[in-house]
N, C-alpha and C. Protein backbone atom coordinates (compact mmCIF):
# COMPACT_ATOMS: atom_id res chain seq x y z
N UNK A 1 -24.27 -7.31 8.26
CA UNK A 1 -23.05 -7.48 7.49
C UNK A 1 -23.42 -7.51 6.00
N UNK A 2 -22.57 -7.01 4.92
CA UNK A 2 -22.63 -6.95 3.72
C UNK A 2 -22.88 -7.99 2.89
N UNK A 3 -23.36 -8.02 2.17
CA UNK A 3 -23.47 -9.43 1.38
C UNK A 3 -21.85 -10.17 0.62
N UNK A 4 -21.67 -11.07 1.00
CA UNK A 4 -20.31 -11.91 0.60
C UNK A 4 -20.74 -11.69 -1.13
N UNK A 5 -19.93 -11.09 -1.78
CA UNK A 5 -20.33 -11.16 -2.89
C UNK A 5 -18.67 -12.05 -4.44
N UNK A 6 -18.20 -12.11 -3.61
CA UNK A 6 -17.28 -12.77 -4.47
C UNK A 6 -17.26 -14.65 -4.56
N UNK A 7 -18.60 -14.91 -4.09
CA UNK A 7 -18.99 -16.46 -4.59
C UNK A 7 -20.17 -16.27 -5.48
N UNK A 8 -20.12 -17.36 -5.90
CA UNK A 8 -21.40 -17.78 -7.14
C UNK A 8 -22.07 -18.74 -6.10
N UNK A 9 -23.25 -18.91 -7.02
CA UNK A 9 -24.31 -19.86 -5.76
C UNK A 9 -24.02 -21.13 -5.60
N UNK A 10 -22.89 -21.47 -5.88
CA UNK A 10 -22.29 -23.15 -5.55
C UNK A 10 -21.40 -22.40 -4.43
N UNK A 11 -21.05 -21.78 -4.20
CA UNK A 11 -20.24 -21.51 -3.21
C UNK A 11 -18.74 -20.88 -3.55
N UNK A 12 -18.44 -20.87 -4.90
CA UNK A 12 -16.99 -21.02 -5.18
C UNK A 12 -16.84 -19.21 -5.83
N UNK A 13 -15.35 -19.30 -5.61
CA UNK A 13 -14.84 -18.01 -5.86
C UNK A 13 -15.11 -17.45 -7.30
N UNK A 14 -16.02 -15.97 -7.31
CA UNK A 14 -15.74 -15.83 -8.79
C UNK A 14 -15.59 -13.96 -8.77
N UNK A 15 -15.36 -13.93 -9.78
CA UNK A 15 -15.24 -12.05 -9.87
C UNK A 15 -16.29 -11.31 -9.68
N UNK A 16 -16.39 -10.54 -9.21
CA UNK A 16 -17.54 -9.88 -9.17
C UNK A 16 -18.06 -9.38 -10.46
N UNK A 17 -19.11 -9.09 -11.34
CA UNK A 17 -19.66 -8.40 -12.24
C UNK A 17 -20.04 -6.84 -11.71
N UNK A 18 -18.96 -6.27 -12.70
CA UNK A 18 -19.36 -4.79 -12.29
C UNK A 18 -19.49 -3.99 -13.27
N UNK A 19 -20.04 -4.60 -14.73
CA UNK A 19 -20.47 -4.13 -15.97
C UNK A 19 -21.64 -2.69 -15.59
N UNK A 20 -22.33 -3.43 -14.85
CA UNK A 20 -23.44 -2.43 -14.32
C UNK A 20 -23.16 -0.89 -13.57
N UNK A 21 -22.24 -1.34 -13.03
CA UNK A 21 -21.91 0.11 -12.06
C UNK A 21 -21.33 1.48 -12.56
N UNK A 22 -21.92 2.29 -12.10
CA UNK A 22 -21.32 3.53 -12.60
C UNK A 22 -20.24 3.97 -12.42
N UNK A 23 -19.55 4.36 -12.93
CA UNK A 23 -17.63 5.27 -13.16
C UNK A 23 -18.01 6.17 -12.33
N UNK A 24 -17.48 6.68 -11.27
CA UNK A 24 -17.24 7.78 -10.95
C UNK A 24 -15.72 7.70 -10.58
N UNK A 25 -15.42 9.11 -9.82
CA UNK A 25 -13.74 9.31 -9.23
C UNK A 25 -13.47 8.71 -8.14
N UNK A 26 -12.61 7.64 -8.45
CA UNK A 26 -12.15 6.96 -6.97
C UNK A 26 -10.95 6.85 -6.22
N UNK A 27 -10.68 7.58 -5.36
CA UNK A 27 -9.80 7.32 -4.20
C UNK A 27 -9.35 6.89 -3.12
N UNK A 28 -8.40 6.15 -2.77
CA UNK A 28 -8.08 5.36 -1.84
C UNK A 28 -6.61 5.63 -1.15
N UNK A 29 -6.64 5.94 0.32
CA UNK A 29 -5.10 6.27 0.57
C UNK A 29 -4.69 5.06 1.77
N UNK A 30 -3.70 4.22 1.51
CA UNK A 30 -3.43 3.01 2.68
C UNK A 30 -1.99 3.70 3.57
N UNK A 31 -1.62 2.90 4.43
CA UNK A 31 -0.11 3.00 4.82
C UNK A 31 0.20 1.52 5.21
N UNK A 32 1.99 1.94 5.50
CA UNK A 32 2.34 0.56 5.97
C UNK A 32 3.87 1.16 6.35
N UNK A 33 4.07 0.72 7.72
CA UNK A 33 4.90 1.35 8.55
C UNK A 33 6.39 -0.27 8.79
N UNK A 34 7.27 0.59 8.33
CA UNK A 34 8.80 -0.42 8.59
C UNK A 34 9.80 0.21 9.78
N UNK A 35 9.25 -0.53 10.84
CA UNK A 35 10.34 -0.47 12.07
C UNK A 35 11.67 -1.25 11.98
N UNK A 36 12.73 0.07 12.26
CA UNK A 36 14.35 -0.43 11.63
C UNK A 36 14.81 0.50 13.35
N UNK A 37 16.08 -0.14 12.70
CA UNK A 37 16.95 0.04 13.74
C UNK A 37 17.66 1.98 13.55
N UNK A 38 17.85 2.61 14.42
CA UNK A 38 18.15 3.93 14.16
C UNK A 38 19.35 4.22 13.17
N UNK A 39 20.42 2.83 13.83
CA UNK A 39 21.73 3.00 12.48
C UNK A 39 21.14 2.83 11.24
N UNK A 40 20.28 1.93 10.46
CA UNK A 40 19.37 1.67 9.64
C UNK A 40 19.02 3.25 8.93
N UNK A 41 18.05 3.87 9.74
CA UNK A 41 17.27 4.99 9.34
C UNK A 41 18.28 6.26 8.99
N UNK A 42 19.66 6.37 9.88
CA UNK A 42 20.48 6.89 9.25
C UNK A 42 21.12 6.51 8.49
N UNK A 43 21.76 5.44 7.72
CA UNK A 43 22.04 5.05 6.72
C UNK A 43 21.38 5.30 5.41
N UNK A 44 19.80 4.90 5.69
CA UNK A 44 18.94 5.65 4.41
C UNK A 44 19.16 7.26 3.96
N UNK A 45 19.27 7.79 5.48
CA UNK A 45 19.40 9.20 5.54
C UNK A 45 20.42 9.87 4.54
N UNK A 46 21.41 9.13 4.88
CA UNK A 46 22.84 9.20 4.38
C UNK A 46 22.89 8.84 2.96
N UNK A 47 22.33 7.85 2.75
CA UNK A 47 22.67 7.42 1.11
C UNK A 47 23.67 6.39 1.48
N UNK A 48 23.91 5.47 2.11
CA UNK A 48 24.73 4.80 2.95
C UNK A 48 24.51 3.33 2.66
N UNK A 49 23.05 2.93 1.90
CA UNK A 49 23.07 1.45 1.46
C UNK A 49 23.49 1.17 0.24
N UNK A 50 23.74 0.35 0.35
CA UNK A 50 24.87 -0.75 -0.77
C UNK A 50 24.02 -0.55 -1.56
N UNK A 51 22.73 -1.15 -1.84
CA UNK A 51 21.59 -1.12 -2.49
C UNK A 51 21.42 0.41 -3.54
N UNK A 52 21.39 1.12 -2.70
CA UNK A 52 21.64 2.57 -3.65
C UNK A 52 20.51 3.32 -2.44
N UNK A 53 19.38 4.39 -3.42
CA UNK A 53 18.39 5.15 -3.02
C UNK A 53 17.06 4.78 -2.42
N UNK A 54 17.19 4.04 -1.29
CA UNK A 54 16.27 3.33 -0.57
C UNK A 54 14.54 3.99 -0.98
N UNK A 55 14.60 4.77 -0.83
CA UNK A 55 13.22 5.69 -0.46
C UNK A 55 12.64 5.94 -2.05
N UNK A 56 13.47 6.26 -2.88
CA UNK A 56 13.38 6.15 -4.51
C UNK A 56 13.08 5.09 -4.84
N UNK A 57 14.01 4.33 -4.86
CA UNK A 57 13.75 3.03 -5.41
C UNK A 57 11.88 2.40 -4.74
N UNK A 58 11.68 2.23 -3.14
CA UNK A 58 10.61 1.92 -3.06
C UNK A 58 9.78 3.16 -3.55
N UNK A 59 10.12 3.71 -3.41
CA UNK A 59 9.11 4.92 -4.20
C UNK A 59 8.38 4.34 -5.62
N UNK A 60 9.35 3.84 -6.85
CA UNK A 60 9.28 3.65 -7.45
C UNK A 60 8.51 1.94 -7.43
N UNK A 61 8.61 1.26 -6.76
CA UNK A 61 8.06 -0.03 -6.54
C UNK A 61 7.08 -0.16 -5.68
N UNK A 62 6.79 1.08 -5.16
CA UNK A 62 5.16 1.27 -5.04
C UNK A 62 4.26 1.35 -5.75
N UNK A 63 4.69 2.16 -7.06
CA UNK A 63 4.12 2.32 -8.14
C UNK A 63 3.89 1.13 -9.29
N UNK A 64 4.57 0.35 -9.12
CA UNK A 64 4.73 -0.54 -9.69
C UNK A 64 3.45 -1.83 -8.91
N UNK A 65 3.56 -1.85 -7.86
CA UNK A 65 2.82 -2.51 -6.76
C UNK A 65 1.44 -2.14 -7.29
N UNK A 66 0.76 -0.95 -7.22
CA UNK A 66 -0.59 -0.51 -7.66
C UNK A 66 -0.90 -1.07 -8.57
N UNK A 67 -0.23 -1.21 -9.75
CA UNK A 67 -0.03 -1.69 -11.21
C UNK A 67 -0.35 -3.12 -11.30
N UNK A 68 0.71 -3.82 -10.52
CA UNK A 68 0.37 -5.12 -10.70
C UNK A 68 -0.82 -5.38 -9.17
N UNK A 69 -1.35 -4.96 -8.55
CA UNK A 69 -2.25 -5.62 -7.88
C UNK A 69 -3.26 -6.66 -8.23
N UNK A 70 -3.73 -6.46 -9.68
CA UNK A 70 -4.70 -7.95 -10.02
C UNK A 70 -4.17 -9.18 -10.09
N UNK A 71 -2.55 -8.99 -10.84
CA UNK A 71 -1.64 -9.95 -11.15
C UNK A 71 -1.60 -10.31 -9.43
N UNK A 72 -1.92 -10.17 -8.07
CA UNK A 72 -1.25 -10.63 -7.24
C UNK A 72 -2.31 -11.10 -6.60
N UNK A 73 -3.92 -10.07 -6.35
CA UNK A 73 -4.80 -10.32 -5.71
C UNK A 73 -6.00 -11.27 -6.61
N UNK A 74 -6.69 -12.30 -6.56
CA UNK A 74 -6.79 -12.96 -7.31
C UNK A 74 -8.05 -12.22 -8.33
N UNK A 75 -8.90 -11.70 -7.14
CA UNK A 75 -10.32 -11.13 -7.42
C UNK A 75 -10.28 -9.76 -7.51
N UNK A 76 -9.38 -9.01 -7.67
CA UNK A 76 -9.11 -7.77 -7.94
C UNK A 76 -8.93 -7.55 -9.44
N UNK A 77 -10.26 -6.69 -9.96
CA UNK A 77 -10.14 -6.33 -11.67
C UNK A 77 -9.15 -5.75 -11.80
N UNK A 78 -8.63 -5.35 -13.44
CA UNK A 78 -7.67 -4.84 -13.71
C UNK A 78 -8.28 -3.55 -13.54
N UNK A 79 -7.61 -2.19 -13.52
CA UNK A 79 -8.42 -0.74 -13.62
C UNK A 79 -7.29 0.02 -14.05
N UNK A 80 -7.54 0.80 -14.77
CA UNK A 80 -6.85 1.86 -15.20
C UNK A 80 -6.45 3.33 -14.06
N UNK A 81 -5.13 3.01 -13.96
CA UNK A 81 -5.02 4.11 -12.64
C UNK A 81 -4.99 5.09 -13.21
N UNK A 82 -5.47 6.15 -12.51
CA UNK A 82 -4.82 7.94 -13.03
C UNK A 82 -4.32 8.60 -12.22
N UNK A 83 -3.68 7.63 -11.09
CA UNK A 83 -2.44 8.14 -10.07
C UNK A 83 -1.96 7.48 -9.13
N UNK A 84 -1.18 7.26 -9.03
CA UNK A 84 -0.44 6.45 -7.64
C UNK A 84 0.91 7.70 -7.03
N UNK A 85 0.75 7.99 -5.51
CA UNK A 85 1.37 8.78 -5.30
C UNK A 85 2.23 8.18 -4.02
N UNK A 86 3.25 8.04 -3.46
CA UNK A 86 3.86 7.47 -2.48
C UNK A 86 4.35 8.34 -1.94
N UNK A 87 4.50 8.31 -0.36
CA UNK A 87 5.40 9.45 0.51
C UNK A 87 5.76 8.65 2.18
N UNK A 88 6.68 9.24 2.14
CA UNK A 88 7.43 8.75 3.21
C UNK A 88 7.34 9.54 4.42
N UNK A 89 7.38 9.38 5.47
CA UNK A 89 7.37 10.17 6.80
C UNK A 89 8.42 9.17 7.93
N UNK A 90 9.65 9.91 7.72
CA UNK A 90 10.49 8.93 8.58
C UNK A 90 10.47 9.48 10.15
N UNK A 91 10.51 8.38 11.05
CA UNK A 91 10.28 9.30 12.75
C UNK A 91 11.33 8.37 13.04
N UNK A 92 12.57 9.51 13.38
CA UNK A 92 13.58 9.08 14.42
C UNK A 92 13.98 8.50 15.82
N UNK A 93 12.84 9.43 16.22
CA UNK A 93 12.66 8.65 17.89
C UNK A 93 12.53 7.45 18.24
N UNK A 94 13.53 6.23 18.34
CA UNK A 94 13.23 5.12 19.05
C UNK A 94 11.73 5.22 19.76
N UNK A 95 11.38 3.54 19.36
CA UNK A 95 10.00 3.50 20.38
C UNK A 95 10.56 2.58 21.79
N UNK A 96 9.97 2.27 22.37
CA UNK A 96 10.21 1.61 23.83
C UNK A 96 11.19 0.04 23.11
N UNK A 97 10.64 -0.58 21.89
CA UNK A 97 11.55 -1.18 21.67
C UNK A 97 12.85 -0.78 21.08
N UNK A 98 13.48 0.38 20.91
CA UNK A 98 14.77 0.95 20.08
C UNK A 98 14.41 1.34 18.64
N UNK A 99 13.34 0.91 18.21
CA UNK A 99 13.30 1.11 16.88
C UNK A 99 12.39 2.56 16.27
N UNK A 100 13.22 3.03 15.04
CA UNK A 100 12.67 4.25 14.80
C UNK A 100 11.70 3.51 13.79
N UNK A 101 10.98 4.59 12.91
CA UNK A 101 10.45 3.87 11.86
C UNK A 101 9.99 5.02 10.57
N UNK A 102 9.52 4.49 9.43
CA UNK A 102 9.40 4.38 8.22
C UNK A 102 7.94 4.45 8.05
N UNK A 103 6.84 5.77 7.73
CA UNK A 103 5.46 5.24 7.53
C UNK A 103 5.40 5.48 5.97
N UNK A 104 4.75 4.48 5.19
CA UNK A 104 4.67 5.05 3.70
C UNK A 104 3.14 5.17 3.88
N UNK A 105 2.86 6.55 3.30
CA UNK A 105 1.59 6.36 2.78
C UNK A 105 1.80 6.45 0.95
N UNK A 106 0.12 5.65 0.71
CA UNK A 106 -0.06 5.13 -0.52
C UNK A 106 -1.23 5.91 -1.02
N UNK A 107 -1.49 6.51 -1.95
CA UNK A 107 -2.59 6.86 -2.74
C UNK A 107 -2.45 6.60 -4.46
N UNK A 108 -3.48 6.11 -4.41
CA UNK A 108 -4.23 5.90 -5.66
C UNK A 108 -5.98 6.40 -6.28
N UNK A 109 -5.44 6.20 -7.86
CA UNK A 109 -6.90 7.30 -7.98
C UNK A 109 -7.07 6.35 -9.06
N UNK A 110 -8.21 6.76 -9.37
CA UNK A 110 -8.71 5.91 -11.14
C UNK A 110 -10.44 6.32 -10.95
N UNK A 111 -10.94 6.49 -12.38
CA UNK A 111 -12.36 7.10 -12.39
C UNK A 111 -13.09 5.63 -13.12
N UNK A 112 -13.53 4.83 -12.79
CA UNK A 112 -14.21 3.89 -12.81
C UNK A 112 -15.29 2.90 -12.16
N UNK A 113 -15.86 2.01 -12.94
CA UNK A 113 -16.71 1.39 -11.63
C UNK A 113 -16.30 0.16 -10.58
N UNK A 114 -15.45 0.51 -9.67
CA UNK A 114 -14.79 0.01 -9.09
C UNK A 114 -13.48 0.74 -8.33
N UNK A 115 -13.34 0.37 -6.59
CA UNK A 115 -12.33 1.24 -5.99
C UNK A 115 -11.08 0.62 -6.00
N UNK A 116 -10.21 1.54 -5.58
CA UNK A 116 -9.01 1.67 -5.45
C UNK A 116 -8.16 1.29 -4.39
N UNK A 117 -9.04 0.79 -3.28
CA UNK A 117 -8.27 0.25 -2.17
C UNK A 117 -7.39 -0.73 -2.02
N UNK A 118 -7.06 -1.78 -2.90
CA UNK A 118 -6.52 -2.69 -3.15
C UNK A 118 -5.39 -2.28 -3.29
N UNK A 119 -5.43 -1.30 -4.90
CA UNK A 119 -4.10 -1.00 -5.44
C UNK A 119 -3.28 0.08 -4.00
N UNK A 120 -3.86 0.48 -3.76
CA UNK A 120 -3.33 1.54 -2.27
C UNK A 120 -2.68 1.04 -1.61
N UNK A 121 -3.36 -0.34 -0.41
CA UNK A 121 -2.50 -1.34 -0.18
C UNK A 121 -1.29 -2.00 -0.34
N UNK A 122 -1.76 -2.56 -1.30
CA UNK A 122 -0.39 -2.97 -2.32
C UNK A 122 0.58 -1.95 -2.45
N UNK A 123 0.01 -1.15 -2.88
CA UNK A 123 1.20 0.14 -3.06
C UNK A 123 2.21 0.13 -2.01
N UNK A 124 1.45 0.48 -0.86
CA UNK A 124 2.33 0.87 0.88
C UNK A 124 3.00 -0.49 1.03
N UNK A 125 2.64 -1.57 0.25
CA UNK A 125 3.19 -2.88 1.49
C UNK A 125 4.49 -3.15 0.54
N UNK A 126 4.57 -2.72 -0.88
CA UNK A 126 5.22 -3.20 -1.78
C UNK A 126 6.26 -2.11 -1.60
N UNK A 127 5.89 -0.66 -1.18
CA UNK A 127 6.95 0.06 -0.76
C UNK A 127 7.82 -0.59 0.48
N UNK A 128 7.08 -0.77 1.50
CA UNK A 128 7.69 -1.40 2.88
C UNK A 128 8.55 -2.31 2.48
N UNK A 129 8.32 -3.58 1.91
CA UNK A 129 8.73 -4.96 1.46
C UNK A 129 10.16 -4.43 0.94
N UNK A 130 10.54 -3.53 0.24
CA UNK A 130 11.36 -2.40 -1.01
C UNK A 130 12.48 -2.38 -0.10
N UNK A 131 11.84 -1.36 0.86
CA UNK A 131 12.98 -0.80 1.79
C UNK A 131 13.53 -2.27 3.09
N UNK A 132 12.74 -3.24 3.73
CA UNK A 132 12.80 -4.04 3.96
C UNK A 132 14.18 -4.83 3.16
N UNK A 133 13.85 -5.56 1.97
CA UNK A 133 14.88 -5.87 0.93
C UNK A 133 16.01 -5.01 0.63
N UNK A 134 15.77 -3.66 0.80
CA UNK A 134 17.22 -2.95 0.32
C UNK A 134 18.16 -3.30 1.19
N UNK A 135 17.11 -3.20 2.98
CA UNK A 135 18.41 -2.94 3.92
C UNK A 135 18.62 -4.20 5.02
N UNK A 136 17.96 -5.50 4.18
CA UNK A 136 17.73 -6.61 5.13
C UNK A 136 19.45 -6.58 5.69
N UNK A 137 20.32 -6.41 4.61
CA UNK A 137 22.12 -6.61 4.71
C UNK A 137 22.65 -6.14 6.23
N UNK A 138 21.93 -4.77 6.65
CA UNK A 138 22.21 -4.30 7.64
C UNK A 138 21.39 -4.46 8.80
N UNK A 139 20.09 -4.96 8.52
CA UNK A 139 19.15 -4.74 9.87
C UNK A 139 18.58 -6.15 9.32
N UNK A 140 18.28 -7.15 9.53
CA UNK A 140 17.54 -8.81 9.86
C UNK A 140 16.22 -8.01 10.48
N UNK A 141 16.25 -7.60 11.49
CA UNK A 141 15.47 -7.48 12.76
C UNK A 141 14.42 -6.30 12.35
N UNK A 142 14.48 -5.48 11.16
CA UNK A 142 12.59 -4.71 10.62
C UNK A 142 11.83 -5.67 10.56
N UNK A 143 10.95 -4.48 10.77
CA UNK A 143 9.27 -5.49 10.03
C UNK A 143 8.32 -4.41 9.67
N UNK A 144 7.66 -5.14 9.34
CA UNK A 144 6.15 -3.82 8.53
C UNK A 144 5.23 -4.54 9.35
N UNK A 145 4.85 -3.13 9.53
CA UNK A 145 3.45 -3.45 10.36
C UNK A 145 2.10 -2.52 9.81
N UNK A 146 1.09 -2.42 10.92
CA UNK A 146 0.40 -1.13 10.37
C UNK A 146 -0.14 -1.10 9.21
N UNK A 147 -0.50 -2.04 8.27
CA UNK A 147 -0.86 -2.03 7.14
C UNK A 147 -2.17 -1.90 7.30
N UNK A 148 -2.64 -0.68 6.78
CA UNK A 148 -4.03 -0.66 6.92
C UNK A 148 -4.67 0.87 5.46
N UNK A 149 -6.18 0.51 5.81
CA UNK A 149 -6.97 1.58 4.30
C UNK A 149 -6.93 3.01 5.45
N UNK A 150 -6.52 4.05 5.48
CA UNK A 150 -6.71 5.30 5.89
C UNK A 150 -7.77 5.78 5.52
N UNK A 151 -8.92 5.64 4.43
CA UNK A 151 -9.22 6.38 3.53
C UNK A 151 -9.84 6.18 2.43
N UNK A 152 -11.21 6.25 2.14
CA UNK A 152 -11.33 6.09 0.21
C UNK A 152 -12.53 6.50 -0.23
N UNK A 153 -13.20 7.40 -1.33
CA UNK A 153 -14.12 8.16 -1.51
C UNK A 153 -14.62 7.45 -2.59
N UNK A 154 -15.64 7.52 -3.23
CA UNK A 154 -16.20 7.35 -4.60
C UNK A 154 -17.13 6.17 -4.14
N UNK A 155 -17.72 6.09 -5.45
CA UNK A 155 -18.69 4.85 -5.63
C UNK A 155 -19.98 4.92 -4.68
N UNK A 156 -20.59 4.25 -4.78
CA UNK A 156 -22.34 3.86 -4.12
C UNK A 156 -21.75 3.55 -2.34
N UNK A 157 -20.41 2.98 -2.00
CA UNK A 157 -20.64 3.15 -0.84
C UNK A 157 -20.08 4.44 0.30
N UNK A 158 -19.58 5.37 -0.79
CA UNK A 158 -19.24 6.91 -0.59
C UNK A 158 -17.82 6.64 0.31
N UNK A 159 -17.73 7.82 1.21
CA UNK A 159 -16.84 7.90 1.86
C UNK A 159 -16.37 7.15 2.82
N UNK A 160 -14.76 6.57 3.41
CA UNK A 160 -14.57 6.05 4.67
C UNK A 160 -13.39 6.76 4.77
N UNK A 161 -12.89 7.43 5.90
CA UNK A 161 -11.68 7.49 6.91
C UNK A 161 -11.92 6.47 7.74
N UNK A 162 -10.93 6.30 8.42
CA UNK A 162 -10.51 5.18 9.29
C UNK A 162 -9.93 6.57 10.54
N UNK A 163 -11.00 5.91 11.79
CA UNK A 163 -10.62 6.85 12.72
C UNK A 163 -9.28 6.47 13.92
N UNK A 164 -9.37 7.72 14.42
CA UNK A 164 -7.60 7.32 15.38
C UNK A 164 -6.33 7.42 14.33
């Protein structure tokens, strides 16, 4: 296992020092999936929530999500992004429980010493949370699930996909 590196030698939480490390291009792509009810998913479809442009709006508060990730995660540096991209993949088909669902994927980029997986995260969950909040009025009963890293290139520990 990796070395725990976000304590100091008393034991206690501190930032990592990453003065040393080299910049290269870093990418990271997460998702995070919101199971709704089918009237729900057509309503978004429609333009049908009170709220307004479901998929825009979290669109837009995904982006926002990447942004503020240090402000939320405690040990997460600030980094200069040079992209946050959000997309939606809605699947209609009820699953065995009735519910269709909502996958956002999240990508983020930034060329520094330090990755991007965080802000990615954040991105997808802050989209989910978005659409969650737009359409709690009509559906109580979503949830986000599935939150997970797909994905992320750069830096000394190179590449990961996440398989399956």
């Amino acid at each position: 296992m990796a070395e725990f590196t976000h304590f100091n030698e008393s034991g206690r939480a501190r930032m990592v020092d990453i003065s040393a490390k080299e910049s290269t291009e870093r990418l990271a792509t997460a998702q995070a999936t919101v199971f709704l009810l089918p009237e729900t998913l057509e309503k978004i479809q429609r333009g049908k929530i009170a709220k307004g442009d479901v998929l825009a709006v979290a669109q837009v508060a995904g982006v926002m999500g990447a942004k503020k990730t240090p402000d939320l995660i405690p040990m997460c540096h600030p980094i200069a992004l040079t992209s946050v991209d959000i997309a939606f993949n809605e699947d209609p088909q009820p699953d065995a429980a009735g519910r269709c669902s909502i996958t956002i994927t999240a990508t983020a980029k930034t060329t520094g010493p330090t990755g991007v997986e965080m802000e990615a995260m954040t991105a997808a969950t802050v989209a989910a949370l978005t659409i969650y909040d737009m359409c709690k009025a009509v559906d109580r009963g979503m949830s986000v699930r599935e939150v997970c890293l797909l994905s992320k290139s750069g830096g000394k520990s190179g590449t990961y996909t996440r398989e399956g």
